[in-house]
Protein backbone atom coordinates (compact mmCIF):
# COMPACT_ATOMS: atom_id res chain seq x y z
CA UNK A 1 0.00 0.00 0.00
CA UNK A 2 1.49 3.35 -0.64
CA UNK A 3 1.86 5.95 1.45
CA UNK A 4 0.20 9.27 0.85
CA UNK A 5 1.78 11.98 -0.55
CA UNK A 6 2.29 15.15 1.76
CA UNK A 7 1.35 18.27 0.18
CA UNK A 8 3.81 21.25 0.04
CA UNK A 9 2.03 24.29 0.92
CA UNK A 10 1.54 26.96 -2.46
CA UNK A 11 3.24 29.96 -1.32
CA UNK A 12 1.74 33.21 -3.19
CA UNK A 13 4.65 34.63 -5.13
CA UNK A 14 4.75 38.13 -6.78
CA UNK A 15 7.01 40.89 -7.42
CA UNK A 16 6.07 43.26 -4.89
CA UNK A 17 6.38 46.37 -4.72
CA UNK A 18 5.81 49.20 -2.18
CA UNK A 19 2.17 50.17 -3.95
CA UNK A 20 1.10 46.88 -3.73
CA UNK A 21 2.12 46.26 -0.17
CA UNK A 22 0.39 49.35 1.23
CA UNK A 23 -2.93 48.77 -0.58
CA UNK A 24 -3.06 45.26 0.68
CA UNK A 25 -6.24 44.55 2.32
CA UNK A 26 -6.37 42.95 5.49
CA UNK A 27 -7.03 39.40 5.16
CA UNK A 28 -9.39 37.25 7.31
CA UNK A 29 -6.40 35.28 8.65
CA UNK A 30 -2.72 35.72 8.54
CA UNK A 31 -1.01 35.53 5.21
CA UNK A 32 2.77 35.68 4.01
CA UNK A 33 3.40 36.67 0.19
CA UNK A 34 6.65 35.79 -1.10
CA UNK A 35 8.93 38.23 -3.57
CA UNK A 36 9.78 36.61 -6.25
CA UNK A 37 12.92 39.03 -6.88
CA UNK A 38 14.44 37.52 -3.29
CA UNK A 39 14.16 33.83 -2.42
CA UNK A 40 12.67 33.28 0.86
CA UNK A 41 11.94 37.10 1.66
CA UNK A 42 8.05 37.39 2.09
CA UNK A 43 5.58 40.34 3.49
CA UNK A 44 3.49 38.67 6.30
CA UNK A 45 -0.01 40.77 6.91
CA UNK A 46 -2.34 40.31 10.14
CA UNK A 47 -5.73 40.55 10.05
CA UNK A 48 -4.99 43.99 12.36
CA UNK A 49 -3.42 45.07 9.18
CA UNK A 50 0.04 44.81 10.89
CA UNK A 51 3.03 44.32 7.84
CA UNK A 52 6.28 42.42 8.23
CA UNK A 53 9.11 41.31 6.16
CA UNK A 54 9.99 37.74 7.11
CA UNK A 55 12.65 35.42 5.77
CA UNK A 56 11.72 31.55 5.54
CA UNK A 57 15.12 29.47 5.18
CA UNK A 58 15.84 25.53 5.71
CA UNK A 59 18.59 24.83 8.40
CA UNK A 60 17.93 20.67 9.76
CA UNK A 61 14.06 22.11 9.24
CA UNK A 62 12.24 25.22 8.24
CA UNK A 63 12.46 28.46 10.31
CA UNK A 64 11.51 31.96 9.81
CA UNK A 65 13.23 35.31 10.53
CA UNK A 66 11.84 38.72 11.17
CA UNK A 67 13.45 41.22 8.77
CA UNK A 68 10.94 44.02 10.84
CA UNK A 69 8.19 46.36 10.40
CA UNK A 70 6.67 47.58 7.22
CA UNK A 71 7.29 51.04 6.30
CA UNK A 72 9.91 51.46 8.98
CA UNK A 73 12.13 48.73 7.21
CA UNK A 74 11.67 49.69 3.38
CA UNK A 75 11.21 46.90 0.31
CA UNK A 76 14.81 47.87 -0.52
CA UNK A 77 15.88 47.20 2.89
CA UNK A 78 14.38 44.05 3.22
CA UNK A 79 15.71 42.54 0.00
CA UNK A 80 19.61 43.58 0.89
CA UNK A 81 18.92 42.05 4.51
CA UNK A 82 17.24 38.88 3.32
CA UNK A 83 20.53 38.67 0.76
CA UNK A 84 22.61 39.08 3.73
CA UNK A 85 20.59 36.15 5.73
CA UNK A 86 20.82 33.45 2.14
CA UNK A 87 24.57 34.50 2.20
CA UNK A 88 25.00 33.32 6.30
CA UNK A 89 23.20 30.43 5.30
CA UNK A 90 24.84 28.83 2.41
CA UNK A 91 28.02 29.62 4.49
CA UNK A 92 26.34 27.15 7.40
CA UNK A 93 25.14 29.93 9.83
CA UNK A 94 21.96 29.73 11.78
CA UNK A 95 20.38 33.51 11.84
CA UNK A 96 18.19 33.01 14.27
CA UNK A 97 20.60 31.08 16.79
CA UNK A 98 22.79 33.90 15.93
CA UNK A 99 19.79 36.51 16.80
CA UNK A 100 19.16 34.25 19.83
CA UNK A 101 23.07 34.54 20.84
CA UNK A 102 23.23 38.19 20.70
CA UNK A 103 19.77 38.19 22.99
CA UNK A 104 21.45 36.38 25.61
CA UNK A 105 24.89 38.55 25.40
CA UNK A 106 22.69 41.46 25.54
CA UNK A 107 21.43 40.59 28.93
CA UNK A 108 24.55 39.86 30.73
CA UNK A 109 26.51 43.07 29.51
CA UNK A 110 24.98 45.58 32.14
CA UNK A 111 25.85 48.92 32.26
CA UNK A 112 29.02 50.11 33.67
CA UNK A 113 27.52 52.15 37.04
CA UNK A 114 30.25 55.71 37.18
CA UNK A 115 30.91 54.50 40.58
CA UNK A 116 32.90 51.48 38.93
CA UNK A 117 33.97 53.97 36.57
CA UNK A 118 35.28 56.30 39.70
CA UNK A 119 36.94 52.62 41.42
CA UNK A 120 38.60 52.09 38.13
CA UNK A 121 40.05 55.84 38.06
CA UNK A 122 41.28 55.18 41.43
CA UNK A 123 42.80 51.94 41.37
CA UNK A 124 44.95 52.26 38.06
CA UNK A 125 44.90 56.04 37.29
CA UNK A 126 45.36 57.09 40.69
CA UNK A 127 48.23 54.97 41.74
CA UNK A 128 51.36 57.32 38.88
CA UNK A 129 50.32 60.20 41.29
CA UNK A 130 52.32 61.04 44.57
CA UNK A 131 50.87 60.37 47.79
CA UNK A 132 48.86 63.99 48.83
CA UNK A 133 47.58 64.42 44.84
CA UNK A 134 46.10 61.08 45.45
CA UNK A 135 44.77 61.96 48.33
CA UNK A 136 43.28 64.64 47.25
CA UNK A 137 41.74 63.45 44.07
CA UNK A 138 40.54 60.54 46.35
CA UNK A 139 38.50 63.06 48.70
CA UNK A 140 36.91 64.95 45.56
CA UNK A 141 35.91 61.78 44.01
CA UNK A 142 34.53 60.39 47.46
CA UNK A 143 32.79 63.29 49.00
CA UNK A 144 31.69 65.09 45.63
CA UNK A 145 31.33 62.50 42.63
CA UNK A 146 30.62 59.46 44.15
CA UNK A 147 27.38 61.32 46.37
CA UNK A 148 26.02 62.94 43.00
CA UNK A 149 26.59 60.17 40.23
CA UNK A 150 27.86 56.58 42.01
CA UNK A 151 24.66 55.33 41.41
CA UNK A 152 24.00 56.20 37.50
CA UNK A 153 24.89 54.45 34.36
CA UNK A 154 28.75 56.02 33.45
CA UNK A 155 27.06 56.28 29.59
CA UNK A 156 24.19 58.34 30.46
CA UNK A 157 25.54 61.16 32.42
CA UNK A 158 24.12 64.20 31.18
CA UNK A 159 25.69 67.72 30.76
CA UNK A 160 22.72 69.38 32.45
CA UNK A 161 23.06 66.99 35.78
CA UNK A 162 26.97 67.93 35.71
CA UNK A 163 25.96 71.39 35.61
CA UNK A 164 23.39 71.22 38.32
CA UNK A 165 25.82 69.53 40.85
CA UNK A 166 28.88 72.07 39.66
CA UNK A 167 26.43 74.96 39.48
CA UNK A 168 25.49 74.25 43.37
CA UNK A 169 28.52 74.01 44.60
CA UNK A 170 29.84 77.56 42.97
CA UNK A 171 26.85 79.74 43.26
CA UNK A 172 24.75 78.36 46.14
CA UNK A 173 27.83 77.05 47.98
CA UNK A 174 29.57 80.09 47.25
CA UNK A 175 32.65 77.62 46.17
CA UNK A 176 33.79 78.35 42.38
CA UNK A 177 37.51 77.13 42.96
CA UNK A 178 36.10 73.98 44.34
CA UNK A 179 33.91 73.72 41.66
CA UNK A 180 36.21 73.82 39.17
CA UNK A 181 38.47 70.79 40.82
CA UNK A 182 35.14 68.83 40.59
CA UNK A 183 34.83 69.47 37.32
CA UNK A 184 38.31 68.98 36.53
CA UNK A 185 38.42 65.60 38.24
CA UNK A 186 35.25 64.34 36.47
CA UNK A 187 36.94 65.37 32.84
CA UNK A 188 40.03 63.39 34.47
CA UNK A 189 37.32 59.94 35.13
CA UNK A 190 35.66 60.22 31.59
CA UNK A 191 39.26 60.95 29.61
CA UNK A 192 40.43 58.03 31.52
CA UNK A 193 37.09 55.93 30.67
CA UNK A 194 37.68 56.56 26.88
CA UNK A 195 41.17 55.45 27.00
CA UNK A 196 40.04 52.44 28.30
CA UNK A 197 36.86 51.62 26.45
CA UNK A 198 34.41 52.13 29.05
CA UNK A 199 32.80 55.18 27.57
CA UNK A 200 32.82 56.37 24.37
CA UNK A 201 32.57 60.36 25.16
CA UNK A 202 32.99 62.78 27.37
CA UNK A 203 30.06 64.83 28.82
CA UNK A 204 32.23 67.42 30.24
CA UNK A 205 34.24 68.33 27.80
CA UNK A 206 32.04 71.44 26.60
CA UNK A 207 31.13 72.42 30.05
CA UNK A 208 32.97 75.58 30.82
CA UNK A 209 35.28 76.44 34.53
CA UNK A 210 34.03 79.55 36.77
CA UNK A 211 36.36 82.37 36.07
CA UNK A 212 35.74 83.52 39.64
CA UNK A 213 37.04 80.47 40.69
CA UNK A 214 40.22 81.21 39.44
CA UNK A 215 40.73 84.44 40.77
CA UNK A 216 43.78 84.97 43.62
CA UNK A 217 42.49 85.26 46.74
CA UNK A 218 44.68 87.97 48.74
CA UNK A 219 42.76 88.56 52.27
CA UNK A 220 44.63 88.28 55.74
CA UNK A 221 43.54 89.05 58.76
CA UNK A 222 43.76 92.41 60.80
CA UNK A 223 45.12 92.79 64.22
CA UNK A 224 41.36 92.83 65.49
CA UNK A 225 40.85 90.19 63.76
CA UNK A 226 43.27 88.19 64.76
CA UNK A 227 42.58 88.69 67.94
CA UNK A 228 38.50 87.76 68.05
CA UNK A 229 39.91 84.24 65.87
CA UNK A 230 41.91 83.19 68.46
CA UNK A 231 39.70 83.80 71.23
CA UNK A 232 37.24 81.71 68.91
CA UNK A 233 40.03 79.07 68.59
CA UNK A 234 40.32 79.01 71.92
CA UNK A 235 36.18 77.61 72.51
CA UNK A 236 36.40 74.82 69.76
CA UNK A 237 37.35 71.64 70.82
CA UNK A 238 40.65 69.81 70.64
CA UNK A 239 42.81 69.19 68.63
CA UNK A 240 41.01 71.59 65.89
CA UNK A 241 41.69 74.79 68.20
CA UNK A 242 45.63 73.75 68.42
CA UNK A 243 45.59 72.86 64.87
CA UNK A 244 44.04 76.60 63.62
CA UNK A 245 46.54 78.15 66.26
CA UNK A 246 49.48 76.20 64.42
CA UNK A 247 48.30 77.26 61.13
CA UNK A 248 48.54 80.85 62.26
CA UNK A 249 51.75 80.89 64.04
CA UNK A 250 53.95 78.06 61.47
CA UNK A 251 52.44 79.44 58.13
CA UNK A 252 52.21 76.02 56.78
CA UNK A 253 49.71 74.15 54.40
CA UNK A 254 46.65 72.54 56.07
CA UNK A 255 46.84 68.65 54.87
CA UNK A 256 50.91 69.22 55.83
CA UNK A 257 49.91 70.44 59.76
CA UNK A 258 46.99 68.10 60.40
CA UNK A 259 49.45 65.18 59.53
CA UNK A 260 51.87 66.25 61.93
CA UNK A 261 53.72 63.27 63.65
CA UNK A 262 55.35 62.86 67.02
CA UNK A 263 58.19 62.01 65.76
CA UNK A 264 58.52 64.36 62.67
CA UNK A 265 59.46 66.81 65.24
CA UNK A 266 63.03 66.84 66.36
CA UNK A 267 64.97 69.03 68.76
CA UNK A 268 62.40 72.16 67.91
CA UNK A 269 62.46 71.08 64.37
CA UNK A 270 58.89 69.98 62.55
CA UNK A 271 60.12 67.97 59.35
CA UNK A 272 57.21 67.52 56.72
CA UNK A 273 58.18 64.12 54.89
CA UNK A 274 58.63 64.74 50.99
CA UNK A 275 55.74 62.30 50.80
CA UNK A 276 53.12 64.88 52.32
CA UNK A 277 55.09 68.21 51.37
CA UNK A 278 53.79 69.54 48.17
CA UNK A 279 57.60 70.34 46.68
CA UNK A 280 57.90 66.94 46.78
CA UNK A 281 61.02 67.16 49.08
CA UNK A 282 61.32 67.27 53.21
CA UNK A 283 60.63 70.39 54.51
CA UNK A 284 61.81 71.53 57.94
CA UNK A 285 60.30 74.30 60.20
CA UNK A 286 61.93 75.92 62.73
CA UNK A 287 58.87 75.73 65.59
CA UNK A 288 58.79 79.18 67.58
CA UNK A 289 58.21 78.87 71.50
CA UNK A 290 54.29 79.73 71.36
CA UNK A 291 53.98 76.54 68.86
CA UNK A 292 56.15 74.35 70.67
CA UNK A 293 54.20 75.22 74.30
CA UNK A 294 50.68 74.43 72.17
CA UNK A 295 52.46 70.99 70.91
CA UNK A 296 53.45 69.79 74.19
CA UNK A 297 49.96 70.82 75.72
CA UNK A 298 48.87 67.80 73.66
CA UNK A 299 51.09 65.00 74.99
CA UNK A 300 48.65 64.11 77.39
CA UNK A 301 45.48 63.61 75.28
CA UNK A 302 47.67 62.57 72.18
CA UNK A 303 50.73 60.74 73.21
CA UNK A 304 49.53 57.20 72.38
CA UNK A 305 48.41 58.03 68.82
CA UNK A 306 51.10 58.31 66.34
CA UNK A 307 49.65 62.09 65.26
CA UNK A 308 50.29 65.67 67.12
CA UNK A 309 46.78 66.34 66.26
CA UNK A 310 44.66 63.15 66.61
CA UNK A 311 41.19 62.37 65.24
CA UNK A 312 38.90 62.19 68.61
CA UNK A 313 37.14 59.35 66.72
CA UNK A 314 39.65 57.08 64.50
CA UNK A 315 41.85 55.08 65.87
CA UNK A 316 45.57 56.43 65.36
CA UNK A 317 44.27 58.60 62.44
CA UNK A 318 44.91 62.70 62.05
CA UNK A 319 41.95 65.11 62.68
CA UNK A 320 40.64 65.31 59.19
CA UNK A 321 37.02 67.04 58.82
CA UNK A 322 37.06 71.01 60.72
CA UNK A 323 34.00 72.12 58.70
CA UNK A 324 32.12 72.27 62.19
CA UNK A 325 34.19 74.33 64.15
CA UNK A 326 35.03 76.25 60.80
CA UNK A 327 30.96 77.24 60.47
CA UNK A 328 30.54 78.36 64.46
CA UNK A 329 33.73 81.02 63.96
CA UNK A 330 31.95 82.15 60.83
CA UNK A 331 28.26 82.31 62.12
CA UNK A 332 29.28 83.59 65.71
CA UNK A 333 28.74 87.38 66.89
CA UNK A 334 32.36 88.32 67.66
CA UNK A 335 33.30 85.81 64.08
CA UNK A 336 34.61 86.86 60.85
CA UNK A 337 32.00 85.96 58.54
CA UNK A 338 34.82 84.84 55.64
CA UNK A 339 37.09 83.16 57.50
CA UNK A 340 39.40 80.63 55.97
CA UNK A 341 41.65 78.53 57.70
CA UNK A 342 43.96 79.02 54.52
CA UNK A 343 44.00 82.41 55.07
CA UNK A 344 46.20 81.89 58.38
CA UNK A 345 48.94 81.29 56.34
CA UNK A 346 48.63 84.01 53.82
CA UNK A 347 47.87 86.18 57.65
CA UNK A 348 51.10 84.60 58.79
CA UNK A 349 53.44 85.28 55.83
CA UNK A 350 51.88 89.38 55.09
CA UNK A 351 53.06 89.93 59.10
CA UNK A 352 56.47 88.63 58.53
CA UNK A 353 57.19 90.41 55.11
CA UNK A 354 55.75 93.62 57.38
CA UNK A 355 58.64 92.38 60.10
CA UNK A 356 61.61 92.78 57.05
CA UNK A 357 61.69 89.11 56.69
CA UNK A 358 63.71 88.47 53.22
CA UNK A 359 61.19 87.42 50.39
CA UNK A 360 63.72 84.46 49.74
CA UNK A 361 63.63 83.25 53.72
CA UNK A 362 59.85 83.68 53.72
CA UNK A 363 59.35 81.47 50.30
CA UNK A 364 61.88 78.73 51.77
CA UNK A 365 59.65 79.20 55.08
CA UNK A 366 56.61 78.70 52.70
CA UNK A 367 58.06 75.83 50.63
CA UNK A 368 56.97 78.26 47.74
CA UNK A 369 58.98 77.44 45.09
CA UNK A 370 58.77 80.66 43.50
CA UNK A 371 58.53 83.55 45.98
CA UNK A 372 61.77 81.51 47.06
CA UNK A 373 63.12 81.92 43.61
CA UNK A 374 64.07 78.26 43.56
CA UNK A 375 64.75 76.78 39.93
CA UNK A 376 66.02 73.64 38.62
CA UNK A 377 69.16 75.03 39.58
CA UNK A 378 68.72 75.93 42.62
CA UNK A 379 67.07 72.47 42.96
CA UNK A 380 69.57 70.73 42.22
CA UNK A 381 72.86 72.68 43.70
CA UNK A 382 71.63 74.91 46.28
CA UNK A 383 71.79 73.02 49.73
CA UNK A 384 71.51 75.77 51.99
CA UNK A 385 67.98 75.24 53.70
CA UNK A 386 68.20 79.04 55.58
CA UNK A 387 67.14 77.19 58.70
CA UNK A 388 69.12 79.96 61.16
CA UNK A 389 67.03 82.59 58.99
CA UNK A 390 63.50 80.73 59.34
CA UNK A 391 64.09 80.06 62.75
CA UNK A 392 64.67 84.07 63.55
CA UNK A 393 61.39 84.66 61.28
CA UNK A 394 58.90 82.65 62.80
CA UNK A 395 60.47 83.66 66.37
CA UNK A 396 59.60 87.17 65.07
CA UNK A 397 56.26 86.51 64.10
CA UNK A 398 55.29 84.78 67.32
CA UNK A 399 56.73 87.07 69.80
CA UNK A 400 54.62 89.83 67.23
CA UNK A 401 51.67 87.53 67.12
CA UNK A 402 52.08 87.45 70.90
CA UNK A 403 51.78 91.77 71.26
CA UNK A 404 48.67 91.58 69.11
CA UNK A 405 46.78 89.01 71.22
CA UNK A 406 47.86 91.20 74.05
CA UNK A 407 46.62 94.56 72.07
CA UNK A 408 50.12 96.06 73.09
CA UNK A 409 50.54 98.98 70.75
């Protein structure tokens, strides 16, 4: 007995064209018309009246792949894709276990969050720099970026959200220089993230710096003044009131003082390690009586930690956050309403150029390479430190500092 024959379906074949496509009626039940231009490449119309190119192809059994939507994937379009698709075939490739792969890859690859962006900064960028740059990049990125953007998708940060967060910080804030730094350190993360494929632009490129950001900042501190800050260092709590008073009265850098060690001082001697100083090289300072008498009042609460001026709440870890103490001496009655702990040190070095102090003594005192007039020269062959000459200097400023607390005229 023989077995029946199966029937192959009759496919409707026809040149189409785009006329004939859009003036197709909808049919009672779904129907697929075949081009006879492109084997396999057929328009398949719903009884909705929804239109799709489709491509039927034989791999181990009969499948069909969606081209796309008709208009938004032309006639033209669909022909050179269903080429494309006979080509893969005959060369023994599966299009839709290819479509499926891509599916699947598509759902593992998640986007890379700008915090991971930030770690990645950090961990390979980070680690060419010297010790304080690092640690200063490290404090922007933690307490500015990470707050606004650590959660978002590195891709899809937006110039207007950059501008928000930068535009706070200078104009509400009243902070353009910091502003800037932010934005410079964000350029810094996205430059980085290009060079290493993570991104593929960089939203702040066209996002301008504040020009009053950049502007020199020349205010000290008048005899009045001074004398209302101290008694205001005097009611904050320790060590931040003997770290302002050793800001005033050694003229040195903030990050430099608050890492003071017990043993980077030496016989009346405070050496800054080249690691913290920003020269780059050790830096001694001759430490006047008044400093050395606020030092030693410390022994007692600080003497087990490794650090002159201890954090009162990590272990064996410098005082690092003053922001507190730094708003009640602004917002109090008898405050100065713009004070600056940097501007101790610009205080410190206008009284001493007012005592005669030589502008070459006060830039070695200031580890300012050029009001010292240092140059590579100098760098290299000068080896005379003025230490006798620093010593006298900050002596004079002290005893001076001293009259002025005492309103001695």
């Amino acid at each position: 007995m023989l077995s029946p024959k199966i029937k192959t379906p009759v496919m409707p074949k026809r040149n189409l064209t785009d006329p004939f496509i859009r003036s197709f009626p909808n049919p009672a039940k779904r129907k697929e018309i075949y081009d006879q231009v492109v084997p396999g490449l057929a328009i398949r119309i719903t009884p909705t009246g929804h239109k799709s190119f489709v491509y039927r192809y034989r791999f181990g059994q009969v499948k069909r792949y969606t081209i796309g939507k008709y208009p938004a994937i032309s006639l033209a379009k669909a022909r050179e894709h269903a080429k494309e698709l006979s080509y893969h075939v005959s060369n023994g490739i599966d299009p839709m276990n290819e479509k499926k792969k891509k599916k699947e890859e598509e759902k593992v690859i998640t986007p890379v969050m700008f915090q991971e962006l930030a770690d990645a900064f950090k961990m390979i960028h980070l680690l060419s720099l010297r010790e304080k740059t690092r640690s200063e990049h490290t404090r922007i990125i933690d307490n500015e970026l990470i707050p606004a953007f650590g959660g978002r998708p590195a891709k899809d940060l937006t110039k207007k959200a950059i501008i928000a967060v930068l535009d706070k910080k200078a104009i509400s804030e009243g902070k353009p220089t910091m502003a800037n730094r932010i934005r410079t350190r964000l350029h810094s993360i996205y430059e980085f993230g290009i060079s290493r494929g993570i991104v593929e632009s960089n939203p702040v490129s066209s996002i301008s710096s504040y020009a009053e950001g950049e502007n020199k900042r020349d205010r000290y501190y008048t005899e009045l003044e001074l004398r209302k800050l101290w008694s205001l260092f005097e009611q904050q709590k320790e060590p931040v009131q003997s770290v302002l008073k050793i800001l005033l009265l050694c003229a040195q850098r903030s990050t430099e003082t608050r890492h003071m060690r017990w043993t980077d001082i030496q016989d009346g001697i405070w050496t800054i390690p080249a690691s913290l100083s920003k020269s780059n090289r050790a830096h001694e300072v001759p430490l006047p009586d008044l400093a050395i008498e606020i030092i030693e009042s410390l022994r007692s609460l600080n003497g087990q930690s490794d650090y002159v001026f201890a954090s009162p709440k990590l272990e064996n870890q410098p005082i690092e956050g003053m922001q507190r103490s730094i708003r009640k001496i602004k917002m109090h009655d008898e405050g100065v309403a713009d004070f600056r702990p940097h501007d101790l040190r610009r205080t410190a070095a206008t009284y001493m150029a007012k005592l005669k102090v030589d502008r070459t003594v006060l830039g070695k005192l200031l580890n300012h390479k050029g009001l010292a007039g240092d140059s590579q020269v100098t760098a290299i062959y000068d080896r005379h430190e003025y230490l006798d000459e620093k010593r006298v200097a900050l002596q004079k400023w002290s005893d001076e500092l001293k009259r002025i607390l005492s309103n001695v005229q």
